[in-house]
PDB file of N, CA and C in Angstrom:
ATOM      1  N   UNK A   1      -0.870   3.579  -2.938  1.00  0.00           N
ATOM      2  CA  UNK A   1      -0.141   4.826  -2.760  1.00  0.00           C
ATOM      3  C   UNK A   1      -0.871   5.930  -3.513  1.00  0.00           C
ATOM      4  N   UNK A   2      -1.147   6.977  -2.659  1.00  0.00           N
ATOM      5  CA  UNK A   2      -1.784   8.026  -3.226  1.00  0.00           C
ATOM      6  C   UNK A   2      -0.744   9.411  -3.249  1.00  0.00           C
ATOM      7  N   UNK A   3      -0.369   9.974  -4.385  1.00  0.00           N
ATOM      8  CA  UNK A   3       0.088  11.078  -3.964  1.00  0.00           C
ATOM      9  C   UNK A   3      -0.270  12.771  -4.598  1.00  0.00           C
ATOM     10  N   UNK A   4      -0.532  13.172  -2.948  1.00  0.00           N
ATOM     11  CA  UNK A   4      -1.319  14.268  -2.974  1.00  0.00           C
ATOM     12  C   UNK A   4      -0.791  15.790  -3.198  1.00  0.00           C
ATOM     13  N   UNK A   5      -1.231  16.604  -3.768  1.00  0.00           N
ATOM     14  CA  UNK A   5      -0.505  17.559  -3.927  1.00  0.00           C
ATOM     15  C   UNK A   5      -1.806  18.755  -3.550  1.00  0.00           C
ATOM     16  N   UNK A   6      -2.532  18.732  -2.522  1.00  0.00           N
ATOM     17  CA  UNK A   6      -2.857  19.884  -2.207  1.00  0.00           C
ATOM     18  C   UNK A   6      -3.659  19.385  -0.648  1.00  0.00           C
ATOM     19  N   UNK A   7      -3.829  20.612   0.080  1.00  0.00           N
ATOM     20  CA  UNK A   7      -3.865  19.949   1.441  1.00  0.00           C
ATOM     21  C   UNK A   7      -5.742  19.931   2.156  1.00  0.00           C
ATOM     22  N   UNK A   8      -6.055  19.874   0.673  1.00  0.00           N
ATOM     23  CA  UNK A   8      -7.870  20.125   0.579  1.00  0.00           C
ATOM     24  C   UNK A   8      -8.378  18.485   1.471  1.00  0.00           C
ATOM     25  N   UNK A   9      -7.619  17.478   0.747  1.00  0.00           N
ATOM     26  CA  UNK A   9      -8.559  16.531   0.880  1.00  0.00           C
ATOM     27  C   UNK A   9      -8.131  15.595   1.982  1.00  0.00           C
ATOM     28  N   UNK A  10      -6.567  15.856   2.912  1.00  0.00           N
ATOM     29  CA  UNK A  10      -6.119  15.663   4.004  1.00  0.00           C
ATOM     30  C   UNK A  10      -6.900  15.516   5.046  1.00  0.00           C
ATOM     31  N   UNK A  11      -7.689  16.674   5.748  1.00  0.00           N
ATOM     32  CA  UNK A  11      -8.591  16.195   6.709  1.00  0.00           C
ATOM     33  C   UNK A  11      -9.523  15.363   6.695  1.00  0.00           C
ATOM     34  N   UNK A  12     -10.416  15.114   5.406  1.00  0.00           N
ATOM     35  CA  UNK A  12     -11.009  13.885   5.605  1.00  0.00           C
ATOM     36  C   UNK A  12     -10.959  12.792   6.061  1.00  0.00           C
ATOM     37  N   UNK A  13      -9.361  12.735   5.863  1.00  0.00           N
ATOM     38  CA  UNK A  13      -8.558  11.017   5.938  1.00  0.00           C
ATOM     39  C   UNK A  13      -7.957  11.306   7.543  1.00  0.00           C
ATOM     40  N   UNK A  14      -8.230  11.706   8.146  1.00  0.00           N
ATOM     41  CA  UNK A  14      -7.830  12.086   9.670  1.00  0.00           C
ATOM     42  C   UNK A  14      -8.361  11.015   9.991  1.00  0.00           C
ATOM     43  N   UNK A  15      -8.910  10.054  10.392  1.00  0.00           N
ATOM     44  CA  UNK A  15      -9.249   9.079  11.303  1.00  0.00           C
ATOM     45  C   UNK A  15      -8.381   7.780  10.698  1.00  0.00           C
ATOM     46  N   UNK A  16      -7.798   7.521   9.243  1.00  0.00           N
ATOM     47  CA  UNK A  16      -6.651   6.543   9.110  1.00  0.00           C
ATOM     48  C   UNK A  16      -5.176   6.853   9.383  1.00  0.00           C
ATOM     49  N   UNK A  17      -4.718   8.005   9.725  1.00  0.00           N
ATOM     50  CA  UNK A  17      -3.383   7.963  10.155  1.00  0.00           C
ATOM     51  C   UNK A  17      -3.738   8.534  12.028  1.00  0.00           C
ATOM     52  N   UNK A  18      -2.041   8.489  11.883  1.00  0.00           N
ATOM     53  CA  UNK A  18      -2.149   9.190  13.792  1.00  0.00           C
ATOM     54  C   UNK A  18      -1.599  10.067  13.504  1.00  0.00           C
ATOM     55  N   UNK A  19      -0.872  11.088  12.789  1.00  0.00           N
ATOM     56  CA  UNK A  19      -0.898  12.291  13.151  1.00  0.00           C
ATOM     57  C   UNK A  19      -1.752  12.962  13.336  1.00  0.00           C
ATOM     58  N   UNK A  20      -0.880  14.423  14.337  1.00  0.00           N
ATOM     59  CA  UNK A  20      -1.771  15.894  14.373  1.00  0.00           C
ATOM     60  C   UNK A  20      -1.804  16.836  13.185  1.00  0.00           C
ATOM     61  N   UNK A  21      -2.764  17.324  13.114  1.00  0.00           N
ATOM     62  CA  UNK A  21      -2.797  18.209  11.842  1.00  0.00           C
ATOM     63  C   UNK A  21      -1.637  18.715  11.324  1.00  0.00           C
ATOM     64  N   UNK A  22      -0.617  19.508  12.305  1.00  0.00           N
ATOM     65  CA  UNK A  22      -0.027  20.377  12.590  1.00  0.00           C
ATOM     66  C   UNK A  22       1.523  19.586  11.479  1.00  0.00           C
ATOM     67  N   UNK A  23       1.295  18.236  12.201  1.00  0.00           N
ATOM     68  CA  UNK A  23       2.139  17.565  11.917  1.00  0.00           C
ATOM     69  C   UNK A  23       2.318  17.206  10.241  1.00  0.00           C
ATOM     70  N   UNK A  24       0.603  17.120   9.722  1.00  0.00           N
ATOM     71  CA  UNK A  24       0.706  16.405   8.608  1.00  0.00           C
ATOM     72  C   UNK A  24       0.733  17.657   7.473  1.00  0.00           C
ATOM     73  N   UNK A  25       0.813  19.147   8.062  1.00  0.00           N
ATOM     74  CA  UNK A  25       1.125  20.617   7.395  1.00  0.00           C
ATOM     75  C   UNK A  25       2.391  20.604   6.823  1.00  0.00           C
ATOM     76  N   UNK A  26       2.988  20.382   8.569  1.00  0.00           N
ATOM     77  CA  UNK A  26       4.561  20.287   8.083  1.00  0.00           C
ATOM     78  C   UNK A  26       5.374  19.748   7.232  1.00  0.00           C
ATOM     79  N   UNK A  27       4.763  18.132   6.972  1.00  0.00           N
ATOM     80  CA  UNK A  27       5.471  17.059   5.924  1.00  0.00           C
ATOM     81  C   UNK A  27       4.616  17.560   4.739  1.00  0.00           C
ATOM     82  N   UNK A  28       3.845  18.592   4.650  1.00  0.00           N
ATOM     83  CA  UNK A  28       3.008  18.576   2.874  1.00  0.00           C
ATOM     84  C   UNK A  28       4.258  19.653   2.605  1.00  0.00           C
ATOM     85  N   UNK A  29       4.579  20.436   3.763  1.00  0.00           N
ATOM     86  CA  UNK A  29       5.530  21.550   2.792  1.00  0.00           C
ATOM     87  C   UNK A  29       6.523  20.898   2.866  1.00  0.00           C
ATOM     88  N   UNK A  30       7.121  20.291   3.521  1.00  0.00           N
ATOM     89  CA  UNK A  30       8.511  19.877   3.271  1.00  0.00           C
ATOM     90  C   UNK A  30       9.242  20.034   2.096  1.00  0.00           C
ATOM     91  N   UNK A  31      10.408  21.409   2.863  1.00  0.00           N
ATOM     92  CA  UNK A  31      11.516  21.357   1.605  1.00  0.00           C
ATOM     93  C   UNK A  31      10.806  22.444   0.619  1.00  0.00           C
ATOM     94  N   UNK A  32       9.724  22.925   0.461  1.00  0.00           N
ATOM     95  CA  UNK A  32       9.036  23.797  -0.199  1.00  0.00           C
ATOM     96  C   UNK A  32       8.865  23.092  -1.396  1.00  0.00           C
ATOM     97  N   UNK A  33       8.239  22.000  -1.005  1.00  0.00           N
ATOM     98  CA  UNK A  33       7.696  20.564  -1.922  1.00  0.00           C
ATOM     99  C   UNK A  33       6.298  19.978  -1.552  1.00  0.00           C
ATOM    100  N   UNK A  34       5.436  20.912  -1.965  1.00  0.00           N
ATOM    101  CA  UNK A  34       3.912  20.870  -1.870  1.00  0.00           C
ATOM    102  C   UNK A  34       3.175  19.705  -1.751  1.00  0.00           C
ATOM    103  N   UNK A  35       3.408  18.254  -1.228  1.00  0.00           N
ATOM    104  CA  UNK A  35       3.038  16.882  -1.493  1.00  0.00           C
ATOM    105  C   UNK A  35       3.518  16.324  -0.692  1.00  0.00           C
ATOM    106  N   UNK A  36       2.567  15.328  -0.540  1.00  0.00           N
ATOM    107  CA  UNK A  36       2.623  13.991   0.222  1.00  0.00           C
ATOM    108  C   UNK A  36       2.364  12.446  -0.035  1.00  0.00           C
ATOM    109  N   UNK A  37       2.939  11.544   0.211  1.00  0.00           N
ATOM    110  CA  UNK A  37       2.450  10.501  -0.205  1.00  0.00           C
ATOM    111  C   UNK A  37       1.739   9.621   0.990  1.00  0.00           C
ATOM    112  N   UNK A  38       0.168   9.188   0.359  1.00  0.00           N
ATOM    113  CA  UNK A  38      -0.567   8.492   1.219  1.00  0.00           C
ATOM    114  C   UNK A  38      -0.306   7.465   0.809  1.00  0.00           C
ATOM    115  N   UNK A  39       0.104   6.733   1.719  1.00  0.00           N
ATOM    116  CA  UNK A  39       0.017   4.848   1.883  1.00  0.00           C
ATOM    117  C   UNK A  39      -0.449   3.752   2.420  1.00  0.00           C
ATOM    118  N   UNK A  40      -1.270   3.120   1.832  1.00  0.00           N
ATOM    119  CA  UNK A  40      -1.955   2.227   2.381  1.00  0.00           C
ATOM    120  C   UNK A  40      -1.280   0.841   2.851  1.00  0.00           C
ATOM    121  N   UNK A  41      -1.196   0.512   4.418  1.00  0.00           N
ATOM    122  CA  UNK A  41      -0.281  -0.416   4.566  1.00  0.00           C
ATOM    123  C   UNK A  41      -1.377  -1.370   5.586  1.00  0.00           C
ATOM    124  N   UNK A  42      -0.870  -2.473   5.517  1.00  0.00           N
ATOM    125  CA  UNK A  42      -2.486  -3.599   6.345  1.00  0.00           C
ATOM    126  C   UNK A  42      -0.804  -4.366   6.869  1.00  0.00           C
ATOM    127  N   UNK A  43      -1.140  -4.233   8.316  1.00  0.00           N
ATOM    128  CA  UNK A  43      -0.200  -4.705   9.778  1.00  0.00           C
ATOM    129  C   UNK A  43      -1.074  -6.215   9.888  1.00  0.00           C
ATOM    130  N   UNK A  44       0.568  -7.085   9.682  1.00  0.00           N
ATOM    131  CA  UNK A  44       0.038  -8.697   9.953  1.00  0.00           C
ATOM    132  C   UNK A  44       0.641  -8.620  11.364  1.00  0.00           C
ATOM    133  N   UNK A  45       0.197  -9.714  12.237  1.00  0.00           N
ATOM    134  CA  UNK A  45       1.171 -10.532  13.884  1.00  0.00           C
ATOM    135  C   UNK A  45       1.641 -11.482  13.335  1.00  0.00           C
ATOM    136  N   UNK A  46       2.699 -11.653  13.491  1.00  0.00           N
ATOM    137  CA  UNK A  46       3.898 -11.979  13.663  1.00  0.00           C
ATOM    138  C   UNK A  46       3.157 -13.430  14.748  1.00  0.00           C
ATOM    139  N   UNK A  47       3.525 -14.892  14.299  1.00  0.00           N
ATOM    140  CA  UNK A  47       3.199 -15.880  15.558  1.00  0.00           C
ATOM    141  C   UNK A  47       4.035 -16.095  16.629  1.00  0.00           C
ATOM    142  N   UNK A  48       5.736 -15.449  15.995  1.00  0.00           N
ATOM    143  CA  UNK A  48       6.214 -15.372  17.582  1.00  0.00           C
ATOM    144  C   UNK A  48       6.989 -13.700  17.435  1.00  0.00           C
ATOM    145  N   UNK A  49       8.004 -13.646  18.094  1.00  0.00           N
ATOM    146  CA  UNK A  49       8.442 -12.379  17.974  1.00  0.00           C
ATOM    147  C   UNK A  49       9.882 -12.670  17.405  1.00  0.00           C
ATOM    148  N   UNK A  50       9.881 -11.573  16.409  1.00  0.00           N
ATOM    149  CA  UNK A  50      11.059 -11.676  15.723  1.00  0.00           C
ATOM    150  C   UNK A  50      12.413 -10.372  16.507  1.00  0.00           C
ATOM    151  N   UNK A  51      13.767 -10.595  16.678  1.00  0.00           N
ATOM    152  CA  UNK A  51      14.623  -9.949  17.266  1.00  0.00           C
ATOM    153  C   UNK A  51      15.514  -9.474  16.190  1.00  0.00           C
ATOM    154  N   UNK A  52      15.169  -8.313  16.146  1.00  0.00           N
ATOM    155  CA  UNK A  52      16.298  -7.436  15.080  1.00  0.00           C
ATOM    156  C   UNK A  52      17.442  -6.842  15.731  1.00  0.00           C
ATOM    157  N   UNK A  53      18.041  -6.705  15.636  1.00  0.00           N
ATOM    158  CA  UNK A  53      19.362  -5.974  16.400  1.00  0.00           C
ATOM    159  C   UNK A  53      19.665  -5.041  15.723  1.00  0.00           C
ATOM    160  N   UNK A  54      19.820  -3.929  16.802  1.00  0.00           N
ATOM    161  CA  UNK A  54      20.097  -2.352  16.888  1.00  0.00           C
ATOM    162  C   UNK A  54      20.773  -2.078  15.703  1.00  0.00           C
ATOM    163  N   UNK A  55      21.072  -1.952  14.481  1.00  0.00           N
ATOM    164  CA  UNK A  55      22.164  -1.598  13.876  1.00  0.00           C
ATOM    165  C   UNK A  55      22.665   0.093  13.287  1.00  0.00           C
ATOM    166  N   UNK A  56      23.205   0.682  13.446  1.00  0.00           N
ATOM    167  CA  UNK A  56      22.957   1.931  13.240  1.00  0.00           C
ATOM    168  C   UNK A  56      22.297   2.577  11.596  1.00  0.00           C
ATOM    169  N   UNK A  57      22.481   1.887  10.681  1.00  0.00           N
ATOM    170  CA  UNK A  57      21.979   2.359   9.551  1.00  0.00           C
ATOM    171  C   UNK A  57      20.249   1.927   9.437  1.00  0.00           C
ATOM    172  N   UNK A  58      19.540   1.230  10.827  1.00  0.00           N
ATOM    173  CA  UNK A  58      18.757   0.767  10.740  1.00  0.00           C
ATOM    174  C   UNK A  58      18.075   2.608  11.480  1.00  0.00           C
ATOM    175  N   UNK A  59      18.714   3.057  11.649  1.00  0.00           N
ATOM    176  CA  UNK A  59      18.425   4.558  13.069  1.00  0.00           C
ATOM    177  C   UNK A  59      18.002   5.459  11.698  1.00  0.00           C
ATOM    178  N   UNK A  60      16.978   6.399  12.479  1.00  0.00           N
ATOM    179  CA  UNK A  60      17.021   7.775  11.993  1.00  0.00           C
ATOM    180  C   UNK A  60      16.005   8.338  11.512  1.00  0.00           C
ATOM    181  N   UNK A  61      15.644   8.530  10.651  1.00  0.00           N
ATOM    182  CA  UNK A  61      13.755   9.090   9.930  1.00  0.00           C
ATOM    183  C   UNK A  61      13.915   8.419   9.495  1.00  0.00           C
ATOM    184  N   UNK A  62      13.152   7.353   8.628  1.00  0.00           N
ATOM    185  CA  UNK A  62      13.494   7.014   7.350  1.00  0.00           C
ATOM    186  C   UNK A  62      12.317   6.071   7.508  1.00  0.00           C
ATOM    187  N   UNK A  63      10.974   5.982   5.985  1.00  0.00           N
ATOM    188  CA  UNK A  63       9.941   5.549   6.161  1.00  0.00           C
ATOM    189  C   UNK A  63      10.439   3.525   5.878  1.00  0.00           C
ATOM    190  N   UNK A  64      11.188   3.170   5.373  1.00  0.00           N
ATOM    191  CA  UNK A  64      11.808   1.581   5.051  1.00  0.00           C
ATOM    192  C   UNK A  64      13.314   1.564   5.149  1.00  0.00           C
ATOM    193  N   UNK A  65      13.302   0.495   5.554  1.00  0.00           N
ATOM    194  CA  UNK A  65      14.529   0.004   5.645  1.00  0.00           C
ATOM    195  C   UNK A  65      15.000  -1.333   5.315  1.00  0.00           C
ATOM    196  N   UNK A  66      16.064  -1.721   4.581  1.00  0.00           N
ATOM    197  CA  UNK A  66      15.649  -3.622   3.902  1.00  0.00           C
ATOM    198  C   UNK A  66      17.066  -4.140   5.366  1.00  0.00           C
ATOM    199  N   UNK A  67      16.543  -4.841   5.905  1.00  0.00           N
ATOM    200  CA  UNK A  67      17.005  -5.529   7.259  1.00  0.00           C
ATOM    201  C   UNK A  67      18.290  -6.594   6.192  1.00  0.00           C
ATOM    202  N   UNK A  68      18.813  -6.910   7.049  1.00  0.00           N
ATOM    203  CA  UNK A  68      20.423  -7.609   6.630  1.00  0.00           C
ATOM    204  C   UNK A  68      19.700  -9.348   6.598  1.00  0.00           C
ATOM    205  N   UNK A  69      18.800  -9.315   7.907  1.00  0.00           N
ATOM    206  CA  UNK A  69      18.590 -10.863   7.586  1.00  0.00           C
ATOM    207  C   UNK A  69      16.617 -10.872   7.577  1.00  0.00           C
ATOM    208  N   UNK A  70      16.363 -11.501   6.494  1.00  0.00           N
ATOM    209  CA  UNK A  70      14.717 -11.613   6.479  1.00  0.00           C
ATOM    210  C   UNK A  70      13.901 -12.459   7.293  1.00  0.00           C
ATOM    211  N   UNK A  71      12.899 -11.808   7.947  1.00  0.00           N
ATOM    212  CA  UNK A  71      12.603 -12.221   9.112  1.00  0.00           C
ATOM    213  C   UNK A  71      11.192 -13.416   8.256  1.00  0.00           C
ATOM    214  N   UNK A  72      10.652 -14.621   8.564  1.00  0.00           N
ATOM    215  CA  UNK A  72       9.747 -15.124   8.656  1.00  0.00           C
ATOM    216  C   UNK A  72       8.230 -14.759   8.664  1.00  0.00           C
ATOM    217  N   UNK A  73       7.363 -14.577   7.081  1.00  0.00           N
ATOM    218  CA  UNK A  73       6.201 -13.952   7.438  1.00  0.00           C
ATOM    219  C   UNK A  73       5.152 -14.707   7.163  1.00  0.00           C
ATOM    220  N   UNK A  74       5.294 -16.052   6.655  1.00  0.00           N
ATOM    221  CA  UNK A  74       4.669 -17.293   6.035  1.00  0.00           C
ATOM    222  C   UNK A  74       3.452 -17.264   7.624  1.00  0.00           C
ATOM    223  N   UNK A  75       3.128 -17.470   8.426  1.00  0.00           N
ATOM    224  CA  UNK A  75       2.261 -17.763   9.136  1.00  0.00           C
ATOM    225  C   UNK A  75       1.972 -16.447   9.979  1.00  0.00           C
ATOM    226  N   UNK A  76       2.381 -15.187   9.288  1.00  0.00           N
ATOM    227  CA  UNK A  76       1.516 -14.065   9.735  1.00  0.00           C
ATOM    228  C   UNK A  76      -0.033 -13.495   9.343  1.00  0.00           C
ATOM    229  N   UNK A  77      -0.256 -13.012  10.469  1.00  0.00           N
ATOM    230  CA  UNK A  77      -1.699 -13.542  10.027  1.00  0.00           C
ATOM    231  C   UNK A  77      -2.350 -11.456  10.013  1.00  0.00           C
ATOM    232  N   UNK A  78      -3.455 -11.232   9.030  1.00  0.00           N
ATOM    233  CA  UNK A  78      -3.400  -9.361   8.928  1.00  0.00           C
ATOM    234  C   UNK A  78      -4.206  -9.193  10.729  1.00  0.00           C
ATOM    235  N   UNK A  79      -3.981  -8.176  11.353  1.00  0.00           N
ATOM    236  CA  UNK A  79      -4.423  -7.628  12.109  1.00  0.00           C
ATOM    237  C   UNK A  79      -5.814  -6.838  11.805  1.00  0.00           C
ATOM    238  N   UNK A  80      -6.104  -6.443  10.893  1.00  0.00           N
ATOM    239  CA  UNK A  80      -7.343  -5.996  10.543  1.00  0.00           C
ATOM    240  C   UNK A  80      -8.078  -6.943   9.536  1.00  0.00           C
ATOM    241  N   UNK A  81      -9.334  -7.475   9.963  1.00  0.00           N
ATOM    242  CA  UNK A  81     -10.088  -8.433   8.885  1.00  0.00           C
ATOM    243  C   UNK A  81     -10.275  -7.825   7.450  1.00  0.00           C
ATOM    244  N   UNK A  82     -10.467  -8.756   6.349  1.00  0.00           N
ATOM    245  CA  UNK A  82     -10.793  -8.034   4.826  1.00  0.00           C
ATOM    246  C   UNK A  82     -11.970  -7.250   4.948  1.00  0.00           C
ATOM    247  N   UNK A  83     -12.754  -7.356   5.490  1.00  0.00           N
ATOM    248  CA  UNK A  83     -14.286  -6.445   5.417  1.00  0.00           C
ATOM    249  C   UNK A  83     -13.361  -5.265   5.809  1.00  0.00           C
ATOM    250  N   UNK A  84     -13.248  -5.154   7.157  1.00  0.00           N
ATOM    251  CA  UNK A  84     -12.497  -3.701   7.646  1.00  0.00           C
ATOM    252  C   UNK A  84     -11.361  -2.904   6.530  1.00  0.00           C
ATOM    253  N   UNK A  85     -10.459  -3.656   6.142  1.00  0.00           N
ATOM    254  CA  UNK A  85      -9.874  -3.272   5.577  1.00  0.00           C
ATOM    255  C   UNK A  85      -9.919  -2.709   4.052  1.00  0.00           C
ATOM    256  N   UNK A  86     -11.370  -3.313   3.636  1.00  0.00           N
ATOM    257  CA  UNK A  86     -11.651  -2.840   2.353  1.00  0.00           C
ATOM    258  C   UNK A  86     -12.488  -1.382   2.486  1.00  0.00           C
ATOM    259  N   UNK A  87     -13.404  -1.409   3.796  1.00  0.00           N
ATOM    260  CA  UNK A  87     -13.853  -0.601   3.954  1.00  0.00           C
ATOM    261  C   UNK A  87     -12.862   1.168   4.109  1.00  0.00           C
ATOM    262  N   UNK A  88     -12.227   0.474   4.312  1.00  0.00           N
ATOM    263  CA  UNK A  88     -10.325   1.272   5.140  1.00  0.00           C
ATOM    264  C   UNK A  88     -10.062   1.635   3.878  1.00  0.00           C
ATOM    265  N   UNK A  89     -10.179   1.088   2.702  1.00  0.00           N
ATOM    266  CA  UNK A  89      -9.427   1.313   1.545  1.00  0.00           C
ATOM    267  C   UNK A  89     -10.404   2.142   0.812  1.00  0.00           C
ATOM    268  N   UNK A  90     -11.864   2.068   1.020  1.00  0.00           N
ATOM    269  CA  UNK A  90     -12.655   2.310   0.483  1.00  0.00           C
ATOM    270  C   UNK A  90     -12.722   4.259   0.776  1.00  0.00           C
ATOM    271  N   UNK A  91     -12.541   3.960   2.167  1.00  0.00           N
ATOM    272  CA  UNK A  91     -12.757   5.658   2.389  1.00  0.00           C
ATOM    273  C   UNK A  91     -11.499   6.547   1.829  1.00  0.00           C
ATOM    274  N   UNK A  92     -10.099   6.032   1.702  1.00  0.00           N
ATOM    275  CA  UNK A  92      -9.350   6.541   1.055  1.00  0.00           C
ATOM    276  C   UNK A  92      -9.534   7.257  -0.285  1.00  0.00           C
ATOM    277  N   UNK A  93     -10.108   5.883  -0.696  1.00  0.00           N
ATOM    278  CA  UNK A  93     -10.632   6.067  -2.636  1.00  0.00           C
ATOM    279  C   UNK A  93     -11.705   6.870  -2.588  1.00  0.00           C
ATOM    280  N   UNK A  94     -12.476   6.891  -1.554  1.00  0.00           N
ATOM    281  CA  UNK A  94     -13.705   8.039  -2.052  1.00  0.00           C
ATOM    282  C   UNK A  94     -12.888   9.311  -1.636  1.00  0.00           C
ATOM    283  N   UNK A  95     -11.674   9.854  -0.771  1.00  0.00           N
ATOM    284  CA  UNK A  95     -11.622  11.099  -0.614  1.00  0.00           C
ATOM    285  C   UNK A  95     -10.418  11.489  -1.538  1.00  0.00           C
ATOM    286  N   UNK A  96      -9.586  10.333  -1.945  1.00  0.00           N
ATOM    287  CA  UNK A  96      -8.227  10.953  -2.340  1.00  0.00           C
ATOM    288  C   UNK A  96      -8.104  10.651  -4.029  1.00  0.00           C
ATOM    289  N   UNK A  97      -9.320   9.660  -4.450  1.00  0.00           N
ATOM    290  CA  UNK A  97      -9.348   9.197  -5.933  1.00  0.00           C
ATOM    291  C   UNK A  97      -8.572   8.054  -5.966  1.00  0.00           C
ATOM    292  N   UNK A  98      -8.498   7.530  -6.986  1.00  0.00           N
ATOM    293  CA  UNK A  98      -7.959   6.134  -7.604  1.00  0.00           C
ATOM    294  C   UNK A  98      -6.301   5.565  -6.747  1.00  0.00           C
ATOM    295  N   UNK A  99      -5.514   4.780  -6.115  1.00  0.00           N
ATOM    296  CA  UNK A  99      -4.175   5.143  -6.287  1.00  0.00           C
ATOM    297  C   UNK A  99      -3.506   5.263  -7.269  1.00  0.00           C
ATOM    298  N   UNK A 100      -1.958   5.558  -6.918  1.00  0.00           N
ATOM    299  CA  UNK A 100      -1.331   5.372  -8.092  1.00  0.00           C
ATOM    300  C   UNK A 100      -0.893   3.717  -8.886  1.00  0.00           C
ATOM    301  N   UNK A 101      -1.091   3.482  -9.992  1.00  0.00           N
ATOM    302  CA  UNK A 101      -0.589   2.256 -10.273  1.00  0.00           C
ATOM    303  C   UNK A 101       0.869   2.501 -11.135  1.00  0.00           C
ATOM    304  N   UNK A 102       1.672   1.125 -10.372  1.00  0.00           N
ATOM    305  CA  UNK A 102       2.895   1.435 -10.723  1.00  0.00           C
ATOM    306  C   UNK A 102       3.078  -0.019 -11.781  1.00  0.00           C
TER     307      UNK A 102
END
């Protein structure tokens, strides 16, 4: 987790998220709250498919949510290999500096 407070070093990192610029303007001001938090997240598959059901407090913006029943992740396997992904981590750290350690 990186968190950024000026919107200098944002475009660099344009090729690890999917937003549009426009988009990632809007969430730095948010609220007239100059910052953003970058997060580094590595997507496992799932070996079969897991079924969550609709629940309404599960709805709405909201970046997490802790699900009522825990789904099975023991034989998920990452979608991006460690080379890629270090490399992935690597360009972060050269544009945004160290993360935060909590």
């Amino acid at each position: 987790v990186w968190r950024v407070e000026s919107l200098e070093p944002l475009p660099a990192i344009a090729d690890e998220h999917g937003l549009a610029w426009k988009a990632v303007e809007s969430r730095f001001r948010y609220r007239d709250n100059p910052v953003v938090q970058v997060v580094a997240v590595r997507v496992a598959r799932l070996p079969r498919v897991a079924q969550v059901p609709e629940i309404r407090r599960y709805a709405g913006c909201v970046s997490w949510v802790e699900l009522d029943e825990a789904i099975d992740v023991s034989e998920a396997v990452p979608v991006v290999d460690d080379v890629s992904f270090g490399r992935r981590l690597g360009a972060l750290r050269a544009e945004l500096g160290d993360p935060l350690r909590e």
